[in-house]
N, C-alpha and C. Protein backbone atom coordinates (compact mmCIF):
# COMPACT_ATOMS: atom_id res chain seq x y z
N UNK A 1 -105.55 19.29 -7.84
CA UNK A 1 -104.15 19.02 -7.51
C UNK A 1 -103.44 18.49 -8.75
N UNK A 2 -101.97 19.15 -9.22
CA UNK A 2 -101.59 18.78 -9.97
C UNK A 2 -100.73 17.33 -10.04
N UNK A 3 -100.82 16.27 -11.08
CA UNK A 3 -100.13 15.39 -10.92
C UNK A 3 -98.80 15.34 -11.25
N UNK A 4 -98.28 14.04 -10.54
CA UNK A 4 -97.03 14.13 -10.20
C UNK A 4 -96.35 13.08 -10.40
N UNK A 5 -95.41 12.65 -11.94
CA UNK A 5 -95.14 11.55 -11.93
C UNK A 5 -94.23 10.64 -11.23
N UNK A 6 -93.92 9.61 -11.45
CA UNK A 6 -93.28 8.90 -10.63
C UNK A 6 -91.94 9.27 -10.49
N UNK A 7 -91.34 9.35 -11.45
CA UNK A 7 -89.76 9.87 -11.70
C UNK A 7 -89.64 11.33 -10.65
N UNK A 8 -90.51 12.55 -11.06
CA UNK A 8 -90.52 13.89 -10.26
C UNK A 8 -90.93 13.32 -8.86
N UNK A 9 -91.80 12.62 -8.85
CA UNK A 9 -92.06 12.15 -7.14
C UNK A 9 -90.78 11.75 -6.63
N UNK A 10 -90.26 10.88 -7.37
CA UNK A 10 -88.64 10.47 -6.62
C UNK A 10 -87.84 11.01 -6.65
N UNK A 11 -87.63 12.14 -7.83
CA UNK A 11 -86.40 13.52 -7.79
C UNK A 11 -86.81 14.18 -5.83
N UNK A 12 -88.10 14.37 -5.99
CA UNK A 12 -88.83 15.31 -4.98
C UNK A 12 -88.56 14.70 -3.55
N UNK A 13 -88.03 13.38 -3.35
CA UNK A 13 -88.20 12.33 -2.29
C UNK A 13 -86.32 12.28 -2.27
N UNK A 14 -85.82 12.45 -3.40
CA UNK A 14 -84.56 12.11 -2.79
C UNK A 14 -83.46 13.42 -2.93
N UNK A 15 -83.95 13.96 -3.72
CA UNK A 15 -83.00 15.40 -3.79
C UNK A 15 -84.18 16.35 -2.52
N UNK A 16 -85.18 16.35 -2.54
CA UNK A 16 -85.99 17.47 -1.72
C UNK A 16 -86.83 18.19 -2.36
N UNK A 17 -86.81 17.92 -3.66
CA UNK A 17 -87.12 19.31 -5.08
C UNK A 17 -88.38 19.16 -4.95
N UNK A 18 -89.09 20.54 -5.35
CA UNK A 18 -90.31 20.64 -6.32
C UNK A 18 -90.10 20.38 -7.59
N UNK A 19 -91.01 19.87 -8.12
CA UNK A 19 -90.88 19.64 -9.82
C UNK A 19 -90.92 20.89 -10.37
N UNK A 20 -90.27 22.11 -9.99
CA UNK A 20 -90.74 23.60 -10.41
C UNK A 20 -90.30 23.50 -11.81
N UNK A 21 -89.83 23.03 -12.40
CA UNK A 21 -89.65 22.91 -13.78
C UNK A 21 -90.37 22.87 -14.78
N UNK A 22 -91.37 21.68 -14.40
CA UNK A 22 -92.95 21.14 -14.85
C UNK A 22 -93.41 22.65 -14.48
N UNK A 23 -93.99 22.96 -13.46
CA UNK A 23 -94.78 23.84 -12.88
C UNK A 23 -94.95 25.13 -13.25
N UNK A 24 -93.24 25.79 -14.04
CA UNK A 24 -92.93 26.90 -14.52
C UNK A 24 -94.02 26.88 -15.94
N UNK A 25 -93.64 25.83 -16.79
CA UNK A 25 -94.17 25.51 -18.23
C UNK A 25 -95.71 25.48 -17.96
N UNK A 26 -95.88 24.61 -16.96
CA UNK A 26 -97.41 24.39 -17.42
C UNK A 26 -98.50 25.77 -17.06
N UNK A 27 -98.89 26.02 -18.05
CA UNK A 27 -99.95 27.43 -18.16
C UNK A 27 -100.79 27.24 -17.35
N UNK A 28 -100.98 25.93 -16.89
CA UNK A 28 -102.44 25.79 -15.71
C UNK A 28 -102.00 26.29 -14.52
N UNK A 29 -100.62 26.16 -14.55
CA UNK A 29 -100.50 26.11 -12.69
C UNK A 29 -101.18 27.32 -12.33
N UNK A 30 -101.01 27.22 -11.05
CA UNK A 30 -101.66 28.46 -9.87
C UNK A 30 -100.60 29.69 -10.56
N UNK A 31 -101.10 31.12 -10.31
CA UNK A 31 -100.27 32.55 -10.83
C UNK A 31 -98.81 32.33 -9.50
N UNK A 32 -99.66 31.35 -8.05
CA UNK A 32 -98.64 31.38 -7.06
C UNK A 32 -97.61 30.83 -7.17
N UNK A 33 -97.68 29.56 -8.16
CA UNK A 33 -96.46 28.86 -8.39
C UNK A 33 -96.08 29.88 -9.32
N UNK A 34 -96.48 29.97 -10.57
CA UNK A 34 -95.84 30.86 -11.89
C UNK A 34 -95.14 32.15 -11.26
N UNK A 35 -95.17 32.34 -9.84
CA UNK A 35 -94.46 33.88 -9.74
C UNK A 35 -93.61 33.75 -8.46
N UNK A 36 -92.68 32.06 -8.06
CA UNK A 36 -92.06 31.91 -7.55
C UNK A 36 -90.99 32.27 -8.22
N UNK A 37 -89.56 32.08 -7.24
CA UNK A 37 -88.52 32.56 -7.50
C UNK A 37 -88.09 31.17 -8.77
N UNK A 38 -87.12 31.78 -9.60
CA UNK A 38 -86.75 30.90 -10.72
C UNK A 38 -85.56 30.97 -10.87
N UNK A 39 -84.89 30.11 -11.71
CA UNK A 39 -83.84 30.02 -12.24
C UNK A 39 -83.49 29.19 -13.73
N UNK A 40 -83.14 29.80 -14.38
CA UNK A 40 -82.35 28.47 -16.04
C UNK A 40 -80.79 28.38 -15.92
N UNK A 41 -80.27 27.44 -16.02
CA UNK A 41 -78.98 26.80 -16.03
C UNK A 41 -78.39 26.45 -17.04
N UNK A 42 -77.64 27.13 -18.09
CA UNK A 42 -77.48 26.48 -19.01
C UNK A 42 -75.58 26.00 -18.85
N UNK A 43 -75.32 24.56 -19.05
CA UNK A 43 -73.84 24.77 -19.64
C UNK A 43 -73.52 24.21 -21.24
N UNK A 44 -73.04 25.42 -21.90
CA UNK A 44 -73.20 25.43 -23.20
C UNK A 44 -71.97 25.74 -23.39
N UNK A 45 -71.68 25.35 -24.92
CA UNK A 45 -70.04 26.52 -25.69
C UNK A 45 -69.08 25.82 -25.15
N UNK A 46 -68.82 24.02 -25.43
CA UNK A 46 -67.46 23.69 -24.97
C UNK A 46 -65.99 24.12 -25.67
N UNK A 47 -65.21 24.39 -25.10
CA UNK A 47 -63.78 25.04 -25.86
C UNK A 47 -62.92 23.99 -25.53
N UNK A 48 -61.90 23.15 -26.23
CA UNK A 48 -60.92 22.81 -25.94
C UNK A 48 -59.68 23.42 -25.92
N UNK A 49 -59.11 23.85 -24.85
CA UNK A 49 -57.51 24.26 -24.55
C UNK A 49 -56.26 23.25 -25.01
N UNK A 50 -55.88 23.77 -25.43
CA UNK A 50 -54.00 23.29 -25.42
C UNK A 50 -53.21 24.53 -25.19
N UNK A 51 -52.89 24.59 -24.10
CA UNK A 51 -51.92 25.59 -23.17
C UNK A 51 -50.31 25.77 -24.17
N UNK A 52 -50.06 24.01 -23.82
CA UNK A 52 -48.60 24.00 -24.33
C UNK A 52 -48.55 22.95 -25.45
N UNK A 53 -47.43 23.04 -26.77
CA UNK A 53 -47.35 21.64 -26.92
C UNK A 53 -47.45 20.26 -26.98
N UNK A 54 -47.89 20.19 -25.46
CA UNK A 54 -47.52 18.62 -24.87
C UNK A 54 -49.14 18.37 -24.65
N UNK A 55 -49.63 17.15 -25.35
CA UNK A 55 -50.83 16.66 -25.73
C UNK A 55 -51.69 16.70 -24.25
N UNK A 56 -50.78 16.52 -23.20
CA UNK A 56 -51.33 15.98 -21.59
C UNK A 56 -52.01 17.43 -21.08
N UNK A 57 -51.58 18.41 -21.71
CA UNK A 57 -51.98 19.99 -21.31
C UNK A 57 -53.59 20.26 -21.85
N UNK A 58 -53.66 19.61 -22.99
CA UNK A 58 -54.89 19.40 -23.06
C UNK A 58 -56.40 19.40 -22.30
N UNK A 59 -57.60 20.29 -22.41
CA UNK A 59 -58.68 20.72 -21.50
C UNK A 59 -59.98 21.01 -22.22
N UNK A 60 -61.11 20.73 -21.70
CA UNK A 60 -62.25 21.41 -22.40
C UNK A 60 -63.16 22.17 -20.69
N UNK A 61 -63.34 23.71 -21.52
CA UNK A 61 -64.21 24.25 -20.70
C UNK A 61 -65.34 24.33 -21.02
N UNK A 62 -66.14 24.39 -20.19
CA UNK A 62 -68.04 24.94 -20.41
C UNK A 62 -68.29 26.19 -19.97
N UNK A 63 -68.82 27.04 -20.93
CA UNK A 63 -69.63 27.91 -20.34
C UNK A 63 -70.88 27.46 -19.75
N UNK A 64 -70.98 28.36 -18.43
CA UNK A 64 -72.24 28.45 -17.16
C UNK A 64 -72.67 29.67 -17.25
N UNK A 65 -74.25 29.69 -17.80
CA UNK A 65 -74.99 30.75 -18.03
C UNK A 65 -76.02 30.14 -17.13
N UNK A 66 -76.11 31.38 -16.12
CA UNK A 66 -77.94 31.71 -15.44
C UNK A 66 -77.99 32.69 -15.31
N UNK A 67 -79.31 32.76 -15.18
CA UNK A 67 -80.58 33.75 -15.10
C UNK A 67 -81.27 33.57 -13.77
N UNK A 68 -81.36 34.06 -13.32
CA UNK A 68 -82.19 33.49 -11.79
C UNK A 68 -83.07 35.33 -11.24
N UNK A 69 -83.77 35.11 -10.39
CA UNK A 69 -84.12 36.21 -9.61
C UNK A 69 -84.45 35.31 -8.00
N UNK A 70 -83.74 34.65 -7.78
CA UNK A 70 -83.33 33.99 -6.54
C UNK A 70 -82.72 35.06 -5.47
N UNK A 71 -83.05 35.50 -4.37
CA UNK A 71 -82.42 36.48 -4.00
C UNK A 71 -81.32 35.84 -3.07
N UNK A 72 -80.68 34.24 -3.06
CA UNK A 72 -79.34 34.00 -2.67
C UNK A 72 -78.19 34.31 -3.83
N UNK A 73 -78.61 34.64 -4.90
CA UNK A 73 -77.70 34.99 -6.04
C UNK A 73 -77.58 36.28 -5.77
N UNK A 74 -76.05 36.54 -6.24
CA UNK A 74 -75.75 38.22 -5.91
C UNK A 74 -76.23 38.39 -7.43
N UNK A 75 -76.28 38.24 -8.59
CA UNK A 75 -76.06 38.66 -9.94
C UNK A 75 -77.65 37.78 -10.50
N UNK A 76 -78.06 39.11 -11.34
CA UNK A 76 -79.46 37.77 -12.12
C UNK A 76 -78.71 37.40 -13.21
N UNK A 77 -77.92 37.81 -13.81
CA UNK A 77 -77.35 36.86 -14.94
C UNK A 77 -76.00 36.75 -14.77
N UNK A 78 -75.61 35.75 -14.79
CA UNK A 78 -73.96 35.45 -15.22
C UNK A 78 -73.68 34.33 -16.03
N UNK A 79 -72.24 34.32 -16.21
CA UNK A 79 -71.76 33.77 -17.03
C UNK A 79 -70.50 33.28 -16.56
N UNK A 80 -69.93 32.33 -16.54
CA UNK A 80 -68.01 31.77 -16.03
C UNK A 80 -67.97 30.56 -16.76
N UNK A 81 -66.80 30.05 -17.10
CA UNK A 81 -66.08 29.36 -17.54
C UNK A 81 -65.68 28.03 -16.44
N UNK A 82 -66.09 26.92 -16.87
CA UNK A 82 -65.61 25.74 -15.48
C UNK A 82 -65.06 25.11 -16.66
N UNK A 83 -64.27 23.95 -15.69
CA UNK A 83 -63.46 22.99 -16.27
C UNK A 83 -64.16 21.80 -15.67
N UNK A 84 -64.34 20.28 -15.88
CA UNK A 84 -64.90 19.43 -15.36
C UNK A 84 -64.24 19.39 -13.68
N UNK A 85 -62.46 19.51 -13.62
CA UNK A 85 -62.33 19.14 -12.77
C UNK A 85 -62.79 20.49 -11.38
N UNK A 86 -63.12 21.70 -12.27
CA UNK A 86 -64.07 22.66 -11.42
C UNK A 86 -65.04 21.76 -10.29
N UNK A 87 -65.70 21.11 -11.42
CA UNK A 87 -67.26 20.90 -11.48
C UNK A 87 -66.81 19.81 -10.27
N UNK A 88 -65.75 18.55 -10.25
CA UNK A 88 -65.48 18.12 -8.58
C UNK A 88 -65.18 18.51 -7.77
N UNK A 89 -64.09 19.48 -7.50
CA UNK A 89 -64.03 20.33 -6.69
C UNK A 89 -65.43 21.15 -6.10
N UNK A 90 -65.87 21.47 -6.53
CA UNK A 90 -67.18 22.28 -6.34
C UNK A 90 -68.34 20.86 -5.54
N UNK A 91 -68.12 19.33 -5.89
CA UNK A 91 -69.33 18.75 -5.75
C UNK A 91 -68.16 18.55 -4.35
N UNK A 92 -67.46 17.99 -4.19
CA UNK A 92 -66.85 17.45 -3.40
C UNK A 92 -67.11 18.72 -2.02
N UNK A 93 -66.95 20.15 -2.11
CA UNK A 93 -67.05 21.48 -1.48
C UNK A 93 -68.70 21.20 -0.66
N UNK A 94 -69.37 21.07 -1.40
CA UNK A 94 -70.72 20.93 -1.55
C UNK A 94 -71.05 19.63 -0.64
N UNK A 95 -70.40 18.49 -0.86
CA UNK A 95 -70.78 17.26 0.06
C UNK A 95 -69.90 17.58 1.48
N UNK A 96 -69.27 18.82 1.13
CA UNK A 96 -68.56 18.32 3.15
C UNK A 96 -69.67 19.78 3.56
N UNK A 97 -70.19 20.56 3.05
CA UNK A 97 -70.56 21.32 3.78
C UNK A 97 -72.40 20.93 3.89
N UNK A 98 -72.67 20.16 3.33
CA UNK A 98 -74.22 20.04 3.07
C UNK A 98 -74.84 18.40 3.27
N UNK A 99 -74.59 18.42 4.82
CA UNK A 99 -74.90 16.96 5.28
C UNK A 99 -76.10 16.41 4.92
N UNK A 100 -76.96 17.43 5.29
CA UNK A 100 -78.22 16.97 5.10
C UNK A 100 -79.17 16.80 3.82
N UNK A 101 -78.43 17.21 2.63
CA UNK A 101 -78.41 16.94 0.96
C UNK A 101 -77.70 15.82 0.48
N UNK A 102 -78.64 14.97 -0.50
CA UNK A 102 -77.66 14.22 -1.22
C UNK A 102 -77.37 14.99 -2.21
N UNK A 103 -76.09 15.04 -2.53
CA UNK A 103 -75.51 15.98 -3.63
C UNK A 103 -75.68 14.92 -4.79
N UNK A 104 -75.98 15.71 -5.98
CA UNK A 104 -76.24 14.31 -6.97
C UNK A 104 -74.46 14.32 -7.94
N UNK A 105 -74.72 12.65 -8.39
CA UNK A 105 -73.00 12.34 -9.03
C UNK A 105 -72.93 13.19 -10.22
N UNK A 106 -72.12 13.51 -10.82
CA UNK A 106 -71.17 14.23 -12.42
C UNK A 106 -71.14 12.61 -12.94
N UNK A 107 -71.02 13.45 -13.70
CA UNK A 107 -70.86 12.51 -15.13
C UNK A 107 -69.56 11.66 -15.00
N UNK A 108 -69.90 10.36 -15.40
CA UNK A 108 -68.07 9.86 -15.27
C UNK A 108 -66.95 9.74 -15.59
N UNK A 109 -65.90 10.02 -15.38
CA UNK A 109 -64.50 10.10 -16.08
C UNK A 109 -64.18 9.28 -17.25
N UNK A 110 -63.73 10.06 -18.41
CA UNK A 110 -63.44 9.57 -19.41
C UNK A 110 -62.24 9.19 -19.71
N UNK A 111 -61.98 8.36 -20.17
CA UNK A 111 -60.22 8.10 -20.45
C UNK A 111 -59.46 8.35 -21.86
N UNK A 112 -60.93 7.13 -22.59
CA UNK A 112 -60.49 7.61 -23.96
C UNK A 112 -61.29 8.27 -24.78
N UNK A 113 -60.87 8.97 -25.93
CA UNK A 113 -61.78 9.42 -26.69
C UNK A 113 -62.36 10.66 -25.84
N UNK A 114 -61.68 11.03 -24.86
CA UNK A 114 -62.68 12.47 -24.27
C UNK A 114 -62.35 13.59 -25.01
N UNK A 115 -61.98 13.88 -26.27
CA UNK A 115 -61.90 15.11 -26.72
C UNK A 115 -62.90 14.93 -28.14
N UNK A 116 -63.62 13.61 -28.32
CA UNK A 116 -64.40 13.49 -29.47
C UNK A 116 -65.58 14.16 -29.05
N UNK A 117 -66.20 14.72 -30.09
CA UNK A 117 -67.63 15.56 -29.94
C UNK A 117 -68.82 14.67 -29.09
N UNK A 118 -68.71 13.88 -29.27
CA UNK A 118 -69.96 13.36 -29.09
C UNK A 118 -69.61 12.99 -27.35
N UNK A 119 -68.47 12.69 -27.15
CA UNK A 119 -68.26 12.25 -25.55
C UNK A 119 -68.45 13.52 -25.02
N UNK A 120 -67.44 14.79 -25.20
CA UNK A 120 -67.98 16.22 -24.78
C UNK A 120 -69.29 16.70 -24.84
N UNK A 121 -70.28 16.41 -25.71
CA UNK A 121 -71.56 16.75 -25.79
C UNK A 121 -72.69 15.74 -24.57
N UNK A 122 -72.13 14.69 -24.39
CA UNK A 122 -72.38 13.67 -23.24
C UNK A 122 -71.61 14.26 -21.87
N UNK A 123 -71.01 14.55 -22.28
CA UNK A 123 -70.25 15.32 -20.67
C UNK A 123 -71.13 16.72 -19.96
N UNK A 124 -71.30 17.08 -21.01
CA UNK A 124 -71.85 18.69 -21.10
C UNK A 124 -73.52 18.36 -20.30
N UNK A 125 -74.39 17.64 -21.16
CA UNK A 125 -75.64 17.23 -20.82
C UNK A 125 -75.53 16.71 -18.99
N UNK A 126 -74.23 15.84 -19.17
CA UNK A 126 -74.48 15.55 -17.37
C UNK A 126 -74.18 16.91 -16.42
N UNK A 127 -73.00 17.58 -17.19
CA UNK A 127 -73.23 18.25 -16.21
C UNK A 127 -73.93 20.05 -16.00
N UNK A 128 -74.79 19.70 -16.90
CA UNK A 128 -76.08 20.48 -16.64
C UNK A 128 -77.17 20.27 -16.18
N UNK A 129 -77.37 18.94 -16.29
CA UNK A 129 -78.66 18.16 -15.38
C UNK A 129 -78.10 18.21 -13.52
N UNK A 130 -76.88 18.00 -13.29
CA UNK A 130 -75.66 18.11 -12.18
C UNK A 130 -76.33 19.89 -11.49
N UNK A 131 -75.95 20.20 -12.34
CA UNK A 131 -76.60 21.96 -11.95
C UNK A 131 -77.73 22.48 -11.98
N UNK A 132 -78.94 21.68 -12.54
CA UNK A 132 -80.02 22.16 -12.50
C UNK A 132 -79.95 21.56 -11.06
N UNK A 133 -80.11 20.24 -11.07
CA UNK A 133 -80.36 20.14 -9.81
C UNK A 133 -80.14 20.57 -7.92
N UNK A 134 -78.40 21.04 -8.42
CA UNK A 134 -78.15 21.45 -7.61
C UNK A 134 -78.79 23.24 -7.42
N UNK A 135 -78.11 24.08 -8.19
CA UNK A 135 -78.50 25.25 -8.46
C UNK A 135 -80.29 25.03 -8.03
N UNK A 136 -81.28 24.44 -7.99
CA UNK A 136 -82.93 24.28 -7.77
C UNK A 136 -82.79 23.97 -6.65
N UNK A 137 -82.11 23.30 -5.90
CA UNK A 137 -82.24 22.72 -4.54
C UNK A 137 -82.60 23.84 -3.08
N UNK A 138 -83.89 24.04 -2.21
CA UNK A 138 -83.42 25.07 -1.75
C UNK A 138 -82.63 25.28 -0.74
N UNK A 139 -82.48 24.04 -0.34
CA UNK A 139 -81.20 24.12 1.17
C UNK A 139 -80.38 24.35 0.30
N UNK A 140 -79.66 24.08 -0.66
CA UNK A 140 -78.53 24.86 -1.36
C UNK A 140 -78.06 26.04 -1.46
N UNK A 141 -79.54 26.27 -1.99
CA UNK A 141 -79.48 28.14 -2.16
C UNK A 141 -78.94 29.01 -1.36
N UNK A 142 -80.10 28.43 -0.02
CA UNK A 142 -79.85 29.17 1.33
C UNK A 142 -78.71 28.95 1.83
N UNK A 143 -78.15 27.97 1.81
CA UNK A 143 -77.05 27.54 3.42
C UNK A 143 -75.91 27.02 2.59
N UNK A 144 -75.50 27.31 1.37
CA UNK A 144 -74.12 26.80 0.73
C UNK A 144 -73.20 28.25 0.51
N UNK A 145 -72.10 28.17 0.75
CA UNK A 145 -71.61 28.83 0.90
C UNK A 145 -70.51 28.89 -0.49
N UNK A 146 -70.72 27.57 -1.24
CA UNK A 146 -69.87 27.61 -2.36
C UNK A 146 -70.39 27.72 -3.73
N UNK A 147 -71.89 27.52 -3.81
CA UNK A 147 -72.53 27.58 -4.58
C UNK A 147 -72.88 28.81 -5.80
N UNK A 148 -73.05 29.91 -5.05
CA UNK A 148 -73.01 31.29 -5.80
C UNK A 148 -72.30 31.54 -6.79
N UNK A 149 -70.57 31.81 -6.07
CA UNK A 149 -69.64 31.64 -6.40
C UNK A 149 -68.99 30.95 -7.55
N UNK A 150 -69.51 29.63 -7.69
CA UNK A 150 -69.20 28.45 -8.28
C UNK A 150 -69.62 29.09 -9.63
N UNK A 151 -70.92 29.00 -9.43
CA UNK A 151 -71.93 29.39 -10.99
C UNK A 151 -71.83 31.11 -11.18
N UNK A 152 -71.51 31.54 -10.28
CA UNK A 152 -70.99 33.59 -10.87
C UNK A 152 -69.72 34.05 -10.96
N UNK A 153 -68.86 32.82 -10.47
CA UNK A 153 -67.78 33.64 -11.06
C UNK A 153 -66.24 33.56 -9.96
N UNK A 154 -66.83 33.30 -9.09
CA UNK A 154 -65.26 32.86 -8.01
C UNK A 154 -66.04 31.47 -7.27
N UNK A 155 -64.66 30.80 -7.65
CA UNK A 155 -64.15 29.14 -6.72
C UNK A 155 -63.74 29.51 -5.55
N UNK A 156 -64.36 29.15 -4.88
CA UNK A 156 -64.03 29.37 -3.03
C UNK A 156 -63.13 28.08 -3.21
């Protein structure tokens, strides 16, 4: 039996997860785990927008790249463009339809300094850890109705 540290035991206890992450990498596992369904999440390539003039118009997007052979995904690879305030909309979508999930928090609102590299590169990291988790979850997969969408390409 493979071990299971404390941290993945408590991801596994409070989100629902398998540590399939661990499980994918490690060459020992069983061929049964290694040839479950998968997925990689990446959000990479922040862009900052200025629409107009006026400093307040100001925006940074992320690209959302996966790969999955999940068969609740219509697409094995895509790619879309979110904005952070996507990324609440989408969690907020996600907590009224998915009682029985704790949806995990985004990263927290920045006030100042959110267009310096290093706060965007801190933004970015949360909210890809935000999507692994969710995107891995499998009551998600199955029974969300906003989820697909979200990460391929239309905001319900």
């Amino acid at each position: 039996m493979e071990h299971v540290s404390r941290k993945e035991d408590e991801a596994h206890i409070y989100y629902g997860l398998e540590p399939w992450e661990h499980q994918q990498d490690d060459p020992s596992a069983s061929p049964d785990i290694r040839s479950q369904h998968s997925s990689q999440q990446q959000v990479t390539d922040p862009q900052t927008h200025q629409p107009t003039a006026s400093p307040s118009s100001r925006y940074t997007t992320y690209l959302i790249r996966l790969s999955t052979n999940i068969p609740a995904f219509k697409l094995r690879r895509s790619e879309v463009r979110r904005r952070y305030s996507d990324f609440e909309v989408f969690r907020d979508l996600l907590e009224r339809e998915s009682a029985r999930v704790s949806i995990p928090t985004l990263p927290g609102k920045v006030y100042l300094n959110r267009f310096d590299d290093s706060v965007i590169e801190e933004r970015r990291r949360g909210l890809e850890r935000f999507l692994k988790i969710v995107v891995g979850h499998p009551l998600l997969q199955t029974g969300s109705r906003v989820l697909g969408g979200f990460v391929q390409g239309k905001l319900s």
